[in-house]
N, C-alpha and C. Protein backbone atom coordinates (compact mmCIF):
# COMPACT_ATOMS: atom_id res chain seq x y z
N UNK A 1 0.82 -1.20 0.00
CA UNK A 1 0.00 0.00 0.00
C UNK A 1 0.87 1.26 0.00
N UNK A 2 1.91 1.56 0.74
CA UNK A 2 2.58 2.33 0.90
C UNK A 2 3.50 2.44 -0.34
N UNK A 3 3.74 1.69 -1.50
CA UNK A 3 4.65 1.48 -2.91
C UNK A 3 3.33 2.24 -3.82
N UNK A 4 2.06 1.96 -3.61
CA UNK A 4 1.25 2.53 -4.26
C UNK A 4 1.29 4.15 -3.87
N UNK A 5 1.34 4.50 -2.61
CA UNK A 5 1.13 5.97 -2.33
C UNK A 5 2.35 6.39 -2.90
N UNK A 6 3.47 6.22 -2.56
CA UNK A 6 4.73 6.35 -3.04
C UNK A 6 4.65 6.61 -5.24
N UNK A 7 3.80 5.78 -5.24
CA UNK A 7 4.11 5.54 -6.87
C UNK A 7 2.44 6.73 -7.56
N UNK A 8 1.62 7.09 -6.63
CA UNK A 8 0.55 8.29 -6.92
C UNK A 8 1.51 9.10 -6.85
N UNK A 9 2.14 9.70 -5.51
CA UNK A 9 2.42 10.90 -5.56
C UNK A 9 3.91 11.21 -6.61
N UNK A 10 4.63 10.00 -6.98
CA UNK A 10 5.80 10.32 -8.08
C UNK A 10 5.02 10.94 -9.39
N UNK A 11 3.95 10.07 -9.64
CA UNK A 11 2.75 11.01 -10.96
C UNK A 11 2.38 11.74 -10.70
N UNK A 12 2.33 12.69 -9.20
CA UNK A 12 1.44 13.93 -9.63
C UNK A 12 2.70 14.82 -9.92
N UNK A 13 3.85 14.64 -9.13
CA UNK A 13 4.73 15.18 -9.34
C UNK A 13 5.34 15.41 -10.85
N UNK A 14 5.35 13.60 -11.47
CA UNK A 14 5.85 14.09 -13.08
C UNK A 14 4.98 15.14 -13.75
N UNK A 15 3.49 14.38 -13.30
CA UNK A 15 2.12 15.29 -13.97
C UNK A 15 2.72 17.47 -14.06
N UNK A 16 3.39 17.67 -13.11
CA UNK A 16 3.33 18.96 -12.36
C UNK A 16 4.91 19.32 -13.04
N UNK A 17 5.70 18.37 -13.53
CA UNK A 17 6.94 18.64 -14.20
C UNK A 17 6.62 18.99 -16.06
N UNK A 18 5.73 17.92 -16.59
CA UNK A 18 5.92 17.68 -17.85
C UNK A 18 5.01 19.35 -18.28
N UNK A 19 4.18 20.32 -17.96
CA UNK A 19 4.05 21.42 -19.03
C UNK A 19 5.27 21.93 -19.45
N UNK A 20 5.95 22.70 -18.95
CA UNK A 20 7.79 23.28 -18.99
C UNK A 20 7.97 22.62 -19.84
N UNK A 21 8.02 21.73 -20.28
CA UNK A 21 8.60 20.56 -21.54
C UNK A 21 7.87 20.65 -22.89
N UNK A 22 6.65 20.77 -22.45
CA UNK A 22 5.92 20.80 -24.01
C UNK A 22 5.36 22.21 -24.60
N UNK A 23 6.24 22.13 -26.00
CA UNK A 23 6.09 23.82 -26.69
C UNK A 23 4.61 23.55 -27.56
N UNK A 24 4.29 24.72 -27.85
CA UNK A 24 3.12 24.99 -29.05
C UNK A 24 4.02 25.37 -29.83
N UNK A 25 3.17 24.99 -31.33
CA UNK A 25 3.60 25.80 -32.82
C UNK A 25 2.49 26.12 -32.95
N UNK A 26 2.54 27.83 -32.94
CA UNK A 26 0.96 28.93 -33.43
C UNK A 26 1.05 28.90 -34.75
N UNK A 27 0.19 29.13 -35.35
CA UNK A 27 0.05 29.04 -36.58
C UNK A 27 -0.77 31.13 -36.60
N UNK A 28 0.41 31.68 -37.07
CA UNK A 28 0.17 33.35 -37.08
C UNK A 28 -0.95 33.38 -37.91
N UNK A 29 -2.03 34.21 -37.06
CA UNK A 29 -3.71 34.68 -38.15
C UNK A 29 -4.48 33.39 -38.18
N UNK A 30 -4.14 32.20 -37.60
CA UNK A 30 -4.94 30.94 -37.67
C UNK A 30 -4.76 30.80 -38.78
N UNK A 31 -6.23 30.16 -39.35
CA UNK A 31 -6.20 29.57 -40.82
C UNK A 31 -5.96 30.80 -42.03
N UNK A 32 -6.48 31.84 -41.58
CA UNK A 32 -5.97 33.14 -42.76
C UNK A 32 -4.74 33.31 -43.00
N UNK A 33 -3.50 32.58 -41.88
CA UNK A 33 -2.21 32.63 -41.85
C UNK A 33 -1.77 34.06 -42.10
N UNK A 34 -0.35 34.06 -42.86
CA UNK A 34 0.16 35.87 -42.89
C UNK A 34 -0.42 36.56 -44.12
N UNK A 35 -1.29 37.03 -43.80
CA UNK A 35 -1.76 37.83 -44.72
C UNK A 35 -2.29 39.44 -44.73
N UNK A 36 -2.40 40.10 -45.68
CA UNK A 36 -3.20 41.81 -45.23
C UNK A 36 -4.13 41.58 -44.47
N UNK A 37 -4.61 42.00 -43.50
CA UNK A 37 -6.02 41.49 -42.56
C UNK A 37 -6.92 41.88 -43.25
N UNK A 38 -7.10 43.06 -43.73
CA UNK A 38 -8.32 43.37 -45.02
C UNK A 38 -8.80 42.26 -45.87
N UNK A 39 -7.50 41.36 -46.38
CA UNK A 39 -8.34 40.09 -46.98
C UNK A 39 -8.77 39.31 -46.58
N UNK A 40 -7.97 39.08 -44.94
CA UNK A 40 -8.60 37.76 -44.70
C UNK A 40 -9.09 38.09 -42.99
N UNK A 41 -9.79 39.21 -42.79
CA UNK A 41 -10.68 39.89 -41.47
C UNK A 41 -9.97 39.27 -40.69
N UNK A 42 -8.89 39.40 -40.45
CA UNK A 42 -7.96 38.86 -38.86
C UNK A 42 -7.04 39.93 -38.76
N UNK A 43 -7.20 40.32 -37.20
CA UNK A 43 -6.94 41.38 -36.66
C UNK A 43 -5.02 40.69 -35.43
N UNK A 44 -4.20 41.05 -35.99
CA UNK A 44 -2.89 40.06 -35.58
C UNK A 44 -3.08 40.49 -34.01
N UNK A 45 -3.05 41.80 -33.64
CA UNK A 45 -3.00 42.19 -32.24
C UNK A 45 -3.65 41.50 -31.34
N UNK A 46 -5.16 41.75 -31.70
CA UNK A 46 -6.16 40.65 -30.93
C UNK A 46 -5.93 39.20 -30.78
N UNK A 47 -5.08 38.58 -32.11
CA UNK A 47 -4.63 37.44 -31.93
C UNK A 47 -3.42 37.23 -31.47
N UNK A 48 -2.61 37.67 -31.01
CA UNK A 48 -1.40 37.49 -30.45
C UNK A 48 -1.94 37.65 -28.80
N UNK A 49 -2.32 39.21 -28.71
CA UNK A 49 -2.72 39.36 -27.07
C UNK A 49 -3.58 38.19 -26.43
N UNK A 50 -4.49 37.50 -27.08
CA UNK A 50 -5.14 36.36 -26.89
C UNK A 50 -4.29 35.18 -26.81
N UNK A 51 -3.08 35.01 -26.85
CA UNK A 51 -2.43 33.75 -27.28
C UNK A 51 -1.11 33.42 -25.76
N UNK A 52 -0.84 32.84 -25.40
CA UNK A 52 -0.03 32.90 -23.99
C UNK A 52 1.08 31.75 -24.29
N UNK A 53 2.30 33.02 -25.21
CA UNK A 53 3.37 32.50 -25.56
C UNK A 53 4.06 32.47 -24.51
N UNK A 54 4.80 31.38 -24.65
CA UNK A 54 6.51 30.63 -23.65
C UNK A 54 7.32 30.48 -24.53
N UNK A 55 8.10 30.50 -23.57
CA UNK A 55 9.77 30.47 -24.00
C UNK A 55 9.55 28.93 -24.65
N UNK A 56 10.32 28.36 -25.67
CA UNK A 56 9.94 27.16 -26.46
C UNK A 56 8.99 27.13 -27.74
N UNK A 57 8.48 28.12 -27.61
CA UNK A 57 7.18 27.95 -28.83
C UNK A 57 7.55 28.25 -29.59
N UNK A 58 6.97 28.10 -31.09
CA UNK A 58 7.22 28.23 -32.41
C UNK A 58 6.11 29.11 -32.79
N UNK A 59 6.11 29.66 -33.69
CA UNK A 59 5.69 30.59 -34.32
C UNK A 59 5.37 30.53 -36.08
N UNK A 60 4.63 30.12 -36.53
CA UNK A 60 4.78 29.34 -38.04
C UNK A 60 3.42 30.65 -38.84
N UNK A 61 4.07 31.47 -39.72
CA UNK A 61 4.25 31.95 -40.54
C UNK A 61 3.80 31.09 -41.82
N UNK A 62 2.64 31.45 -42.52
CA UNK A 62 2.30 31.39 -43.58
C UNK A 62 1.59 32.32 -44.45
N UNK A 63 2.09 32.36 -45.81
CA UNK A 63 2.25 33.41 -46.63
C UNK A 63 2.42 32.83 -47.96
N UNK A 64 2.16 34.10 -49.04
CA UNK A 64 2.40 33.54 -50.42
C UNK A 64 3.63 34.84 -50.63
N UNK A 65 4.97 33.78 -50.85
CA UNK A 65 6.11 34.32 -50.90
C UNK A 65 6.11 35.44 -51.80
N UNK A 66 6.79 36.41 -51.84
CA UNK A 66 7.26 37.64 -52.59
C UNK A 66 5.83 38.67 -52.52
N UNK A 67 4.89 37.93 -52.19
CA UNK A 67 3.47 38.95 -51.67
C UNK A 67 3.96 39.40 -50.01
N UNK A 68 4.45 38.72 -49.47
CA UNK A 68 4.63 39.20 -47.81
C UNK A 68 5.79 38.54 -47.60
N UNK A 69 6.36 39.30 -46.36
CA UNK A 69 7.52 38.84 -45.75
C UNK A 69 7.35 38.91 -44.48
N UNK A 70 8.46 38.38 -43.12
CA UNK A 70 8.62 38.67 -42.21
C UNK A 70 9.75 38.98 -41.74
N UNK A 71 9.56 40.23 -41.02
CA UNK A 71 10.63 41.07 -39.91
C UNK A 71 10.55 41.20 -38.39
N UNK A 72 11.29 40.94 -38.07
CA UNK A 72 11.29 40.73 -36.76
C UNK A 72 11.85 42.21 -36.29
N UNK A 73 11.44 42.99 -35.53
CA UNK A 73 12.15 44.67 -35.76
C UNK A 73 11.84 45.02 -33.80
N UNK A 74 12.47 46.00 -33.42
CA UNK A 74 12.59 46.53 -31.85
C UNK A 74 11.15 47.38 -32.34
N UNK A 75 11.07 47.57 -30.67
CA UNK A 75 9.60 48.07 -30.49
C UNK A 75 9.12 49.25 -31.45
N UNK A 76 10.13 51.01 -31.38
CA UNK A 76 10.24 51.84 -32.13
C UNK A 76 9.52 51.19 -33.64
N UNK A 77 10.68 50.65 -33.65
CA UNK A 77 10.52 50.44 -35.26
C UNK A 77 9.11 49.66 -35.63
N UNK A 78 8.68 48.71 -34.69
CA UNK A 78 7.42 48.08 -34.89
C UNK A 78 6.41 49.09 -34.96
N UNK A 79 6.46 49.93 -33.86
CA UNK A 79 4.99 50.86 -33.94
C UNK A 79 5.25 52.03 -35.21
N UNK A 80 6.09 52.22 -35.69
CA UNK A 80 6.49 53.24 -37.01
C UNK A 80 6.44 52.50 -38.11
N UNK A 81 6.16 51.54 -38.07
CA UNK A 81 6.54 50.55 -39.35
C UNK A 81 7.67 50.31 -40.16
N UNK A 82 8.41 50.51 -39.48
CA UNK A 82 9.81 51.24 -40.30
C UNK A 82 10.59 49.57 -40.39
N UNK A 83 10.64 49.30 -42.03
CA UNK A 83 11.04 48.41 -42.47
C UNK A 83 12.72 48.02 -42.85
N UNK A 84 13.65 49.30 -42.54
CA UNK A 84 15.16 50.00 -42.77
C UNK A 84 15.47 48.49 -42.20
N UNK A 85 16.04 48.40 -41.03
CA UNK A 85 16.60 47.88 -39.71
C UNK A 85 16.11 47.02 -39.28
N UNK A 86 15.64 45.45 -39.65
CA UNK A 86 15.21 44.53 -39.07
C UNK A 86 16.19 44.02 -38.17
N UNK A 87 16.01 43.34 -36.99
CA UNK A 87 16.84 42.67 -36.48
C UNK A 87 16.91 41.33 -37.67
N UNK A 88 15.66 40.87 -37.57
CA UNK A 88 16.04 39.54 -38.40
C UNK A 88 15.07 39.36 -39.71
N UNK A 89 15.51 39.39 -41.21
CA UNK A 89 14.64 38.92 -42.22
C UNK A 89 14.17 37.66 -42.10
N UNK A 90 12.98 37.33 -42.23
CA UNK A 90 12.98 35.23 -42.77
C UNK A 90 11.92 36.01 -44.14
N UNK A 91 12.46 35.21 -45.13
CA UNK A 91 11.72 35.52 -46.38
C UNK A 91 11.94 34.15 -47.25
N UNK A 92 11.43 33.37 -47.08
CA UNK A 92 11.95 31.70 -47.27
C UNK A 92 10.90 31.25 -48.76
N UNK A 93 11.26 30.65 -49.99
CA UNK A 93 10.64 31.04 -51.14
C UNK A 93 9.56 29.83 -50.99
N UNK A 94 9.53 28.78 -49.72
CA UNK A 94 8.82 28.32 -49.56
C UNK A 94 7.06 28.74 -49.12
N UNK A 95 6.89 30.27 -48.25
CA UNK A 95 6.12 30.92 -48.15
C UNK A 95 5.83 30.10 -46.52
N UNK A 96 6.95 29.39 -46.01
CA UNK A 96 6.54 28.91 -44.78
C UNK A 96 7.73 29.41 -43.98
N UNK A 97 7.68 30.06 -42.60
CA UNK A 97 8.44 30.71 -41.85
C UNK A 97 8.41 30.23 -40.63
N UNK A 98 9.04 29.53 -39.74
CA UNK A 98 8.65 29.08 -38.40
C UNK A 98 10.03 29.65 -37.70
N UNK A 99 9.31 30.03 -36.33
CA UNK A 99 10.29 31.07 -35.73
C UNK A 99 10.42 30.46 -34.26
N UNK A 100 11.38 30.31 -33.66
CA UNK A 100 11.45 29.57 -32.23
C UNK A 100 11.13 30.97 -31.32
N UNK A 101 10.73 30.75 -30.21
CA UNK A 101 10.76 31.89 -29.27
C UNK A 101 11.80 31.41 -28.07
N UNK A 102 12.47 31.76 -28.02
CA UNK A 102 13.98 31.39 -27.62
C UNK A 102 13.80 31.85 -26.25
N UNK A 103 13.70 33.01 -25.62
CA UNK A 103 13.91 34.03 -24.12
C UNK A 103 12.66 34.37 -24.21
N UNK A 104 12.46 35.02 -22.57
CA UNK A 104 11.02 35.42 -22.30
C UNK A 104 11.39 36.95 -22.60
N UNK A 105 10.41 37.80 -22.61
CA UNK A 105 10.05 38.90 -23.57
C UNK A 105 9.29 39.60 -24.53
N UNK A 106 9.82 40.25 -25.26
CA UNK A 106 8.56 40.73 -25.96
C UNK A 106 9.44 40.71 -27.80
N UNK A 107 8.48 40.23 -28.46
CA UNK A 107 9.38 40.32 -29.85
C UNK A 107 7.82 40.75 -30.78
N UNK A 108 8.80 41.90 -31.68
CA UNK A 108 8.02 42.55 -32.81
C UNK A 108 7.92 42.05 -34.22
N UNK A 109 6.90 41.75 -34.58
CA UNK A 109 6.97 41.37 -36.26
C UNK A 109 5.79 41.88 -37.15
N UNK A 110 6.40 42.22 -37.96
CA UNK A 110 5.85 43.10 -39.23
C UNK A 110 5.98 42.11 -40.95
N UNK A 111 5.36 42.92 -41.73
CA UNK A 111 5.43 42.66 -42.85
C UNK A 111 6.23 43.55 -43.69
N UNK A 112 7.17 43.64 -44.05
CA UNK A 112 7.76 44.21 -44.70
C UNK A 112 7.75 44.59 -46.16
N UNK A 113 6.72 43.98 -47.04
CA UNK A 113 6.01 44.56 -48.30
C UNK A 113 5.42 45.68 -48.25
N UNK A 114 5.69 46.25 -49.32
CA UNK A 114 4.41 47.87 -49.48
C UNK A 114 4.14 48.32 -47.88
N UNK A 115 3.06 48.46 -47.76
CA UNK A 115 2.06 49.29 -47.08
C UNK A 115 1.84 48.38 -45.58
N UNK A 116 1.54 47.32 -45.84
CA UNK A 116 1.05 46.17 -45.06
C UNK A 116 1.01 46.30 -43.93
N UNK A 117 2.24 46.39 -43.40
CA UNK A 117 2.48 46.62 -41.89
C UNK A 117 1.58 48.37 -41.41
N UNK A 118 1.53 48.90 -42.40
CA UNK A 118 0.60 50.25 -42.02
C UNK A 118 -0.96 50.00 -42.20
N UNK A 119 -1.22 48.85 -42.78
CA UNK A 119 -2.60 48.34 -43.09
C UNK A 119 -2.79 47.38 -41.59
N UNK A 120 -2.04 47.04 -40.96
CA UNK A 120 -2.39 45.99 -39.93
C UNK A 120 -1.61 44.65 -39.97
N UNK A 121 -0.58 44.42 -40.66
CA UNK A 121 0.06 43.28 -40.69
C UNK A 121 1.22 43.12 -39.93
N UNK A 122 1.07 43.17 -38.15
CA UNK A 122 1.89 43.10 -37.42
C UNK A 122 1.10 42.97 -36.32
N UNK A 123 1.80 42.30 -35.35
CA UNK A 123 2.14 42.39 -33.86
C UNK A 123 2.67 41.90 -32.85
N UNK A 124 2.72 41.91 -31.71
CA UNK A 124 3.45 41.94 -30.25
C UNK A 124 3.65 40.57 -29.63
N UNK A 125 4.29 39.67 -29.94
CA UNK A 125 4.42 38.26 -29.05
C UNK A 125 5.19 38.56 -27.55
N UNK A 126 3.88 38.50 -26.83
CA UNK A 126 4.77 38.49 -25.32
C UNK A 126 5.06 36.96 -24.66
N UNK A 127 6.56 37.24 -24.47
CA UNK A 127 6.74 35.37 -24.33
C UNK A 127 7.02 35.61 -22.73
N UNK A 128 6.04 34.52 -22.33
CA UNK A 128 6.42 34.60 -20.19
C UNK A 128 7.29 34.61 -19.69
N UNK A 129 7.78 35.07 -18.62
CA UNK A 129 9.36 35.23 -18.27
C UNK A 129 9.48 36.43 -17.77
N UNK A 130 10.92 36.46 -17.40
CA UNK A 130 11.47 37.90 -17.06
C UNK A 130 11.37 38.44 -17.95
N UNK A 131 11.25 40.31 -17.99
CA UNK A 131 10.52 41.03 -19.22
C UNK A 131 12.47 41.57 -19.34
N UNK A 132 12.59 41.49 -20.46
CA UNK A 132 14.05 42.21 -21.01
C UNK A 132 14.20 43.23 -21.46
N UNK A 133 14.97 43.92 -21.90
CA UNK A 133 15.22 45.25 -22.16
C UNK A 133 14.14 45.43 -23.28
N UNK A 134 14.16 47.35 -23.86
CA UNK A 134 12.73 47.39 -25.01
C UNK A 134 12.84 46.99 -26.00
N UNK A 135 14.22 46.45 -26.65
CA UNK A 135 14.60 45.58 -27.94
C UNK A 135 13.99 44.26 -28.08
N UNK A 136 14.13 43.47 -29.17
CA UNK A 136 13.42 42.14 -28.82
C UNK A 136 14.52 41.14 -28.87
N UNK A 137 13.92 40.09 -28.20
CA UNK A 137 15.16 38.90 -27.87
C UNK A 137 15.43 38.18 -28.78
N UNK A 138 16.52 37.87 -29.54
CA UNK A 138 16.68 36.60 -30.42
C UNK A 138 15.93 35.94 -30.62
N UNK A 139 15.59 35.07 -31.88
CA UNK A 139 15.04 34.45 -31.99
C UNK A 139 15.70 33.63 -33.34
N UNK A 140 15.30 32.32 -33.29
CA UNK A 140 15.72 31.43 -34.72
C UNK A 140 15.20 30.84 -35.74
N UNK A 141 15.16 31.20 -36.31
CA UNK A 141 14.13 30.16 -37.49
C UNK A 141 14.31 28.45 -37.30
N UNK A 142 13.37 28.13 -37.29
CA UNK A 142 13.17 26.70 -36.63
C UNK A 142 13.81 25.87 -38.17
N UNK A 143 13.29 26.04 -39.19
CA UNK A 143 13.11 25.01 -40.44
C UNK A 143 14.45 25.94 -41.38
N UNK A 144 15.05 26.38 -41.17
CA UNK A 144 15.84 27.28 -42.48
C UNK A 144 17.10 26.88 -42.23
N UNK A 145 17.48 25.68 -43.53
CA UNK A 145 18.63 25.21 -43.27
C UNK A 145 19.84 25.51 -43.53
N UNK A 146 19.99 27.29 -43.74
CA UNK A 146 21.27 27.66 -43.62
C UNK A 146 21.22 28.47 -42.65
N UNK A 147 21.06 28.24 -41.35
CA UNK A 147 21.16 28.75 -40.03
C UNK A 147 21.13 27.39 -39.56
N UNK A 148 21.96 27.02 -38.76
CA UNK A 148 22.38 25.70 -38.06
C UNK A 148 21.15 26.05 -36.45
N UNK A 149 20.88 24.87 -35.56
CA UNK A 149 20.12 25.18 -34.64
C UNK A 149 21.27 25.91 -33.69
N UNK A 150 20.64 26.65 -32.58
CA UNK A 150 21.93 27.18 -31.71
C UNK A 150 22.15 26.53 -30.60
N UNK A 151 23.92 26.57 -30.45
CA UNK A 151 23.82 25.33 -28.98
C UNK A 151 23.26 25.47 -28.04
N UNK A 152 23.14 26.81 -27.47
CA UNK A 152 22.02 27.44 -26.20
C UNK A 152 21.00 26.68 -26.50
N UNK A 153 20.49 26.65 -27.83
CA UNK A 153 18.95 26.29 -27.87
C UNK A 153 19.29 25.14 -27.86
N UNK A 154 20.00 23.97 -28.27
CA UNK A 154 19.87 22.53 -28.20
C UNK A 154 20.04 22.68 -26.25
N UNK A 155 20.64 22.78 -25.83
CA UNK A 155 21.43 22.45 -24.26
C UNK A 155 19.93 23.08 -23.57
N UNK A 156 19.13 24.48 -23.69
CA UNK A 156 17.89 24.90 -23.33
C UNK A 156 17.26 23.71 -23.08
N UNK A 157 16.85 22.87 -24.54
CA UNK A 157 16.06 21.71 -24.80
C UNK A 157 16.45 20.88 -23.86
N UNK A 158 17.13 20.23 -24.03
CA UNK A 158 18.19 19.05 -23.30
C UNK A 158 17.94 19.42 -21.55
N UNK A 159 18.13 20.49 -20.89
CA UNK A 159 18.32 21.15 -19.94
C UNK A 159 16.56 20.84 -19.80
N UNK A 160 15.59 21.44 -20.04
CA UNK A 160 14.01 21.11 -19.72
C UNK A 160 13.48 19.86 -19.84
N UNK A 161 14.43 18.77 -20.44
CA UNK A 161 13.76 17.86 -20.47
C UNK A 161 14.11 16.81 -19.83
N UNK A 162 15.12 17.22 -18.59
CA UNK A 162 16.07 16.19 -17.38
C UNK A 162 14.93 15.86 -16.78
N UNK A 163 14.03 16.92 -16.11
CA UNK A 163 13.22 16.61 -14.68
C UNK A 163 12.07 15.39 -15.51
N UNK A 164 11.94 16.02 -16.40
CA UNK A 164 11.08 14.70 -16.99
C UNK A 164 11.47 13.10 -17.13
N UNK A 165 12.54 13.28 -17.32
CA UNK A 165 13.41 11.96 -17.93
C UNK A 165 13.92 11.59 -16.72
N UNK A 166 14.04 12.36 -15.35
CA UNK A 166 14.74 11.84 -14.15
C UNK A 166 12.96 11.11 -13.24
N UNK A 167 12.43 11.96 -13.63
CA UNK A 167 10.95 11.20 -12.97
C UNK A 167 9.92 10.22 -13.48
N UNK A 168 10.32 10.42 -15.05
CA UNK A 168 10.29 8.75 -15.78
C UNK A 168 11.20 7.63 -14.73
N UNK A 169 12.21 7.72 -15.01
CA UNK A 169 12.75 6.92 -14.64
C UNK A 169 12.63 6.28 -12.83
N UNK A 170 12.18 7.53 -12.25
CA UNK A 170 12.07 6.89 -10.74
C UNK A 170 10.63 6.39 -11.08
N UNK A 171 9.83 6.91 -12.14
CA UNK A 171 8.76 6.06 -11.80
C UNK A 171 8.30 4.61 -12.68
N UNK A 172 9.23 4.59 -13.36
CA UNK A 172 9.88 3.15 -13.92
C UNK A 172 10.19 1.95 -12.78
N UNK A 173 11.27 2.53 -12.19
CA UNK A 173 11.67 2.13 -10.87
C UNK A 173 10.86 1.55 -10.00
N UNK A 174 9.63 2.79 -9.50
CA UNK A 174 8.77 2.18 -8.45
C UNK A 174 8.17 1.13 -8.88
N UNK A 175 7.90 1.36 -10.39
CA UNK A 175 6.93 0.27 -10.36
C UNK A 175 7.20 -0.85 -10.40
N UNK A 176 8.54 -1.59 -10.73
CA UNK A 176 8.78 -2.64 -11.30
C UNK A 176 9.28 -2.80 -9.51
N UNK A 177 9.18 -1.91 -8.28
CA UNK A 177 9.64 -2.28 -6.76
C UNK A 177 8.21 -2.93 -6.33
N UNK A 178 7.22 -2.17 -6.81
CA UNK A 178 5.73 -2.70 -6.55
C UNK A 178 5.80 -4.15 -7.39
N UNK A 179 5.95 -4.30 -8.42
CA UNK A 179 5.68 -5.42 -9.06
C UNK A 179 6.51 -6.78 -8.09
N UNK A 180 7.55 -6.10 -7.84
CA UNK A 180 8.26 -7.70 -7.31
C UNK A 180 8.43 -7.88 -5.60
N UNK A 181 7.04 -7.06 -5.19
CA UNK A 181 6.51 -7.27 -4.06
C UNK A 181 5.63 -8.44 -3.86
């Protein structure tokens, strides 16, 4: 009886370890994906402020290439639209863009075609965490294979996914101590 209480409370515990471990991939604008909001009535602000990004998540960008792009730009530049100075281009001829959210913070993205970003094709991913300076934090393109992944971000990964893999294993353990009771 006591291998059983022992072996509940190791699961509520993994239960209470494993969110930290598991990321979302948003899909930007839902099914309208990246587009002018005029065409496809999605408002990015409302959908981002609605959305409760973490550190780990992906960010997937869809678009019909050379019609839209994405920029990742500091706050200034986000609310001016000012397309000069991106921190980071992804303009991938695939028309698919997936972006890791690396640090907690706040990161800006725009469209960098024509007008767009002055029409509504931008906004504010606040990722949970300590809030960082008013610039935005790194970030990597998940799928773009001339940017290698970064070791921070592999060792990050690796690093969140011990407590899981250390409480698998004790609860591997218990059970096979219950079993040969």
């Amino acid at each position: 009886m006591a291998r059983l209480c022992d072996l509940r409370f190791a699961m509520a515990v993994f239960m209470l370890a494993l969110p930290p471990c598991i990321a979302t991939i948003y899909t930007v604008g839902g099914p309208a994906g990246w587009t002018t909001p005029s065409r496809a009535n999605v408002n990015y602000t409302e959908w981002a402020s609605n959305t409760p990004f973490k550190v780990g998540d992906t960010l997937e960008f869809n678009y019909v290439y050379k019609a839209h792009s994405v920029l990742m730009v500091i706050r200034s530049d986000f609310r001016y639209c000012n397309k000069s100075n991106p921190i980071m281009s992804y303009d991938h001829m695939s028309g698919k863009t997936m972006v890791k959210l690396t640090k907690p913070g706040n990161y800006y993205f725009i469209d960098g075609v024509g007008d767009h970003c002055e029409l509504g094709q931008k906004f504010q991913a606040r990722v949970a965490g300590e809030v960082l300076a008013e610039s935005a934090p790194a970030a990597e393109p998940v799928a773009s294979p001339a940017i290698p992944p970064a070791q921070a971000e592999a060792t990050s990964l690796f690093s969140r996914r011990i407590p899981a893999l250390v409480i698998t294993i004790a609860l591997v353990w218990l059970s096979l101590q219950e079993s040969l009771l």
